[in-house]
Protein backbone atom coordinates (compact mmCIF):
# COMPACT_ATOMS: atom_id res chain seq x y z
CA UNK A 1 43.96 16.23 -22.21
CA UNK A 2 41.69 18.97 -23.84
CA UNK A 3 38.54 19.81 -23.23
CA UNK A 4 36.77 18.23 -26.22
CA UNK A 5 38.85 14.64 -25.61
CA UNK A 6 37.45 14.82 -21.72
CA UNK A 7 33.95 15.50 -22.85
CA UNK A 8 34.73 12.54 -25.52
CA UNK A 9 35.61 10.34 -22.62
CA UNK A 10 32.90 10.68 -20.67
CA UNK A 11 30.23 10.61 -23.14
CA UNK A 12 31.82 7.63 -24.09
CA UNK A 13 31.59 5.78 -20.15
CA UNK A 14 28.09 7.21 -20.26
CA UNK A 15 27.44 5.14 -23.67
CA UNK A 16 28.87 2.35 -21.84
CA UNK A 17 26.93 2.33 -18.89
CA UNK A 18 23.47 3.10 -20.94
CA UNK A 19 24.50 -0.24 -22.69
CA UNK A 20 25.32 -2.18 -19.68
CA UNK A 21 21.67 -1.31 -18.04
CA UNK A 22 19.76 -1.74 -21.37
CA UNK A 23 22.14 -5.59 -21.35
CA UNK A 24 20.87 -6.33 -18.08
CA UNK A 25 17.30 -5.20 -18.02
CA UNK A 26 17.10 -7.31 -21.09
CA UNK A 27 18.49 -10.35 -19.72
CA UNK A 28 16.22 -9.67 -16.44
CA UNK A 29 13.21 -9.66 -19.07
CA UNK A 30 14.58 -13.06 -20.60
CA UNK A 31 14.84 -15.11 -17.60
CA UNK A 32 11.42 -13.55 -16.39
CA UNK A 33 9.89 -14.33 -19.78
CA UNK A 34 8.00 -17.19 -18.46
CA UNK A 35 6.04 -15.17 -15.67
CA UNK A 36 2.48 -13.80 -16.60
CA UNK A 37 0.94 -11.45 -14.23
CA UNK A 38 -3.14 -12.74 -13.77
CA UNK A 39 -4.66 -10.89 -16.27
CA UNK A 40 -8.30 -10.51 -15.50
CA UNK A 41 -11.65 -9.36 -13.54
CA UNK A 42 -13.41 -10.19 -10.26
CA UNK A 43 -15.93 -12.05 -10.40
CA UNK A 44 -19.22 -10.21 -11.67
CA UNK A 45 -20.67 -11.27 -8.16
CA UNK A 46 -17.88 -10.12 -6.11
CA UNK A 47 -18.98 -7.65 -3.51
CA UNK A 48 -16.75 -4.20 -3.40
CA UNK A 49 -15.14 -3.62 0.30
CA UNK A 50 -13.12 -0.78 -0.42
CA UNK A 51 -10.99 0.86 -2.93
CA UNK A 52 -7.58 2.43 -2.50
CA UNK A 53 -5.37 4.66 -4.69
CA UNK A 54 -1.76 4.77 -3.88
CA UNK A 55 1.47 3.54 -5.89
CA UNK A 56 3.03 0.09 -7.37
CA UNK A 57 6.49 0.28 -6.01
CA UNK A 58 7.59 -3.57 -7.42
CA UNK A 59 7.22 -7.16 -7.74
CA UNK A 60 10.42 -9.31 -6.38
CA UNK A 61 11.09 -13.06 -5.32
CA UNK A 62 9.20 -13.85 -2.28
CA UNK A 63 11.74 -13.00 0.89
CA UNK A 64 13.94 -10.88 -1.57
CA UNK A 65 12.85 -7.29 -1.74
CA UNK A 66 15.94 -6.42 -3.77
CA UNK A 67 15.62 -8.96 -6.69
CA UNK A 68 12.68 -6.91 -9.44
CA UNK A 69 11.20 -9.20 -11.37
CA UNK A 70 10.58 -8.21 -14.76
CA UNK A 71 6.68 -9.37 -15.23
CA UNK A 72 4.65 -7.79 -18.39
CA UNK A 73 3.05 -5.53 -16.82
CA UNK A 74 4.60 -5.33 -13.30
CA UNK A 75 7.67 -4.31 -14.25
CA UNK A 76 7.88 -0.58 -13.44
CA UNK A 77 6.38 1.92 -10.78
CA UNK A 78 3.18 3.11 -11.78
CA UNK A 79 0.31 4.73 -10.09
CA UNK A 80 -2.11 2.23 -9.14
CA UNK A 81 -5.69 1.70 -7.61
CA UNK A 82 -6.41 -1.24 -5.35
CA UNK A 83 -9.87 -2.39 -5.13
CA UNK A 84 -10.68 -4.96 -2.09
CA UNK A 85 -13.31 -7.22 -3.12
CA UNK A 86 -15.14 -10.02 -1.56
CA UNK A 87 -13.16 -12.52 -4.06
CA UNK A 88 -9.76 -10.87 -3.82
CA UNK A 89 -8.10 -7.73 -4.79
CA UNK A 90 -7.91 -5.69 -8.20
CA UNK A 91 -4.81 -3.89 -9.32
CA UNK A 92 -5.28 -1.08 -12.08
CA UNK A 93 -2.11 0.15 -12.84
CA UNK A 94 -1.77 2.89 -15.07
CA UNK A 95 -1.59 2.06 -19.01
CA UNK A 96 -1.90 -1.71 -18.22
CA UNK A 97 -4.94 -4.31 -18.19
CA UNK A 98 -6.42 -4.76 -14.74
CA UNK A 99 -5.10 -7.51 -12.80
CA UNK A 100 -7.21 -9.80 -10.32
CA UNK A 101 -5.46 -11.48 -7.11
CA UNK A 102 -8.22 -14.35 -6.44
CA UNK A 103 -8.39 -14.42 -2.57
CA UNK A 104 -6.77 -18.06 -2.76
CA UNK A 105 -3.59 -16.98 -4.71
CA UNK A 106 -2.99 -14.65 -1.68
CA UNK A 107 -0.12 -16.25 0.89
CA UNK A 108 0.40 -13.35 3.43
CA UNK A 109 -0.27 -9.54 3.77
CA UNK A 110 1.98 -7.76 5.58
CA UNK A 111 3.48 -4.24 5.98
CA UNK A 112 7.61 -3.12 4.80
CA UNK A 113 9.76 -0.36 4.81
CA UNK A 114 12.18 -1.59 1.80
CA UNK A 115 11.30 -2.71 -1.87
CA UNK A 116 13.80 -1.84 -4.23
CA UNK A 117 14.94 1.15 -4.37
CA UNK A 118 12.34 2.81 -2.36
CA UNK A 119 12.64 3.30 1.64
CA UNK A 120 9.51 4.42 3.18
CA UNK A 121 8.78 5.25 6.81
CA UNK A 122 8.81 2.50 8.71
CA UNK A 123 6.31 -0.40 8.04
CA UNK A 124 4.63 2.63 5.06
CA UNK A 125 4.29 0.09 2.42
CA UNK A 126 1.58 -3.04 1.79
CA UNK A 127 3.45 -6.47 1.04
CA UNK A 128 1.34 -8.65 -0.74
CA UNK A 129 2.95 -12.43 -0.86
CA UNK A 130 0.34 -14.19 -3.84
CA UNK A 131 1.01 -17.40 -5.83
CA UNK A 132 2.04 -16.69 -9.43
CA UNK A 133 1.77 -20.53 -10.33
CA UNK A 134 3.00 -23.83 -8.43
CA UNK A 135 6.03 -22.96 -7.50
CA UNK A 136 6.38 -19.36 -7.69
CA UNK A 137 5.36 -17.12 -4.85
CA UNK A 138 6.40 -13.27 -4.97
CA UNK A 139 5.82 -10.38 -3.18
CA UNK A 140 3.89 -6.69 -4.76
CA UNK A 141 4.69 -3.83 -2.64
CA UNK A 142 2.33 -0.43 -2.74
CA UNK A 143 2.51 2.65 -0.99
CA UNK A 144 -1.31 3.30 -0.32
CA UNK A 145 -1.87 7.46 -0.59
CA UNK A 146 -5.40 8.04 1.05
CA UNK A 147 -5.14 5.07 4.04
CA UNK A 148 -1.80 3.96 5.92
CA UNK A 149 -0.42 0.71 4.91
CA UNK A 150 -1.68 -0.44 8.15
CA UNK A 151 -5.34 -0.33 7.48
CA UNK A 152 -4.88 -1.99 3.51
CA UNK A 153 -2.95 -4.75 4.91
CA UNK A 154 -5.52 -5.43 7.68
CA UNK A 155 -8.47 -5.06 5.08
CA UNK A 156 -6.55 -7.82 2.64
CA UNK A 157 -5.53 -10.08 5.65
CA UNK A 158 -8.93 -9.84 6.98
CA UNK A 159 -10.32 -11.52 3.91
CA UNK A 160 -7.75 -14.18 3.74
CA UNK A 161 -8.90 -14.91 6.95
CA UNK A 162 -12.55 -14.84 6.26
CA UNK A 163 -12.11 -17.12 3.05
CA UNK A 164 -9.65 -19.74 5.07
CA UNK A 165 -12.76 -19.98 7.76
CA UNK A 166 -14.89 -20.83 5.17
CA UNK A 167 -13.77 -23.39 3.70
């Protein structure tokens, strides 16, 4: 084989494999089509606990940190800035509307060491389990920069707990 019909052949497997990705990320997006992300702001009387800036690893299926669900919006790492709030917690992530976790939507907080593709030190990144409707629970993973995982998962727990008590 010459040189130009190798270099043919593997520009052509590369094609191939561009398309298969591009084929399944768009099928991912179709069968995830009916998922919004909650759009939206605290509550103008919602007291500010803290704030944390770290990064959005994923969204998956609750209990599957393999399976990326392809949410407008929560779709791809990003940096991101977590604000804890007395009504729940705020997501900024970069080039994408803020997004508002209502203290009720959130199931479990918890700490992980695998989302994805990413593998962290152990128990590094924040698991938050929150309801995305009914039926659908899922899990957001961040790695927090400034605080360990440990502290941002106690701070969101703690409010769970606070807002269970209370009712």
């Amino acid at each position: 084989m010459t040189r130009e019909g190798a270099l043919a052949v593997m520009v052509l497997v590369a094609l191939v494999l561009i398309g298969l990705l591009a084929w399944a990320w768009w099928r991912r997006t179709r069968r995830d089509s009916g998922l919004r992300a909650p759009v939206g702001e605290a509550p103008a009387d919602a007291a500010v606990l803290s704030r944390h800036e770290g990064l959005y690893v994923a969204t998956t299926r609750h209990g599957e940190p393999l399976e990326r669900l392809a949410i407008r919006g929560l779709g791809f790492r990003s940096r991101a800035d977590l604000t804890v709030t007395s009504a729940g917690v705020a997501i900024d992530l970069t080039g994408q509307p803020r997004l508002f976790l209502p203290t009720a939507q959130i199931d479990d907080v918890a700490q992980a060491t695998v989302a994805i593709d990413r593998v962290v030190e152990r128990d590094g990144l924040v698991r938050i389990s929150w309801r995305l409707d009914d039926q659908d629970v899922v899990d957001s993973y961040f790695r927090p920069q400034g605080a360990s995982a440990r502290v941002v998962a106690d701070e969101i727990s703690a409010l769970s707990q606070q807002t269970g008590k209370n009712e």
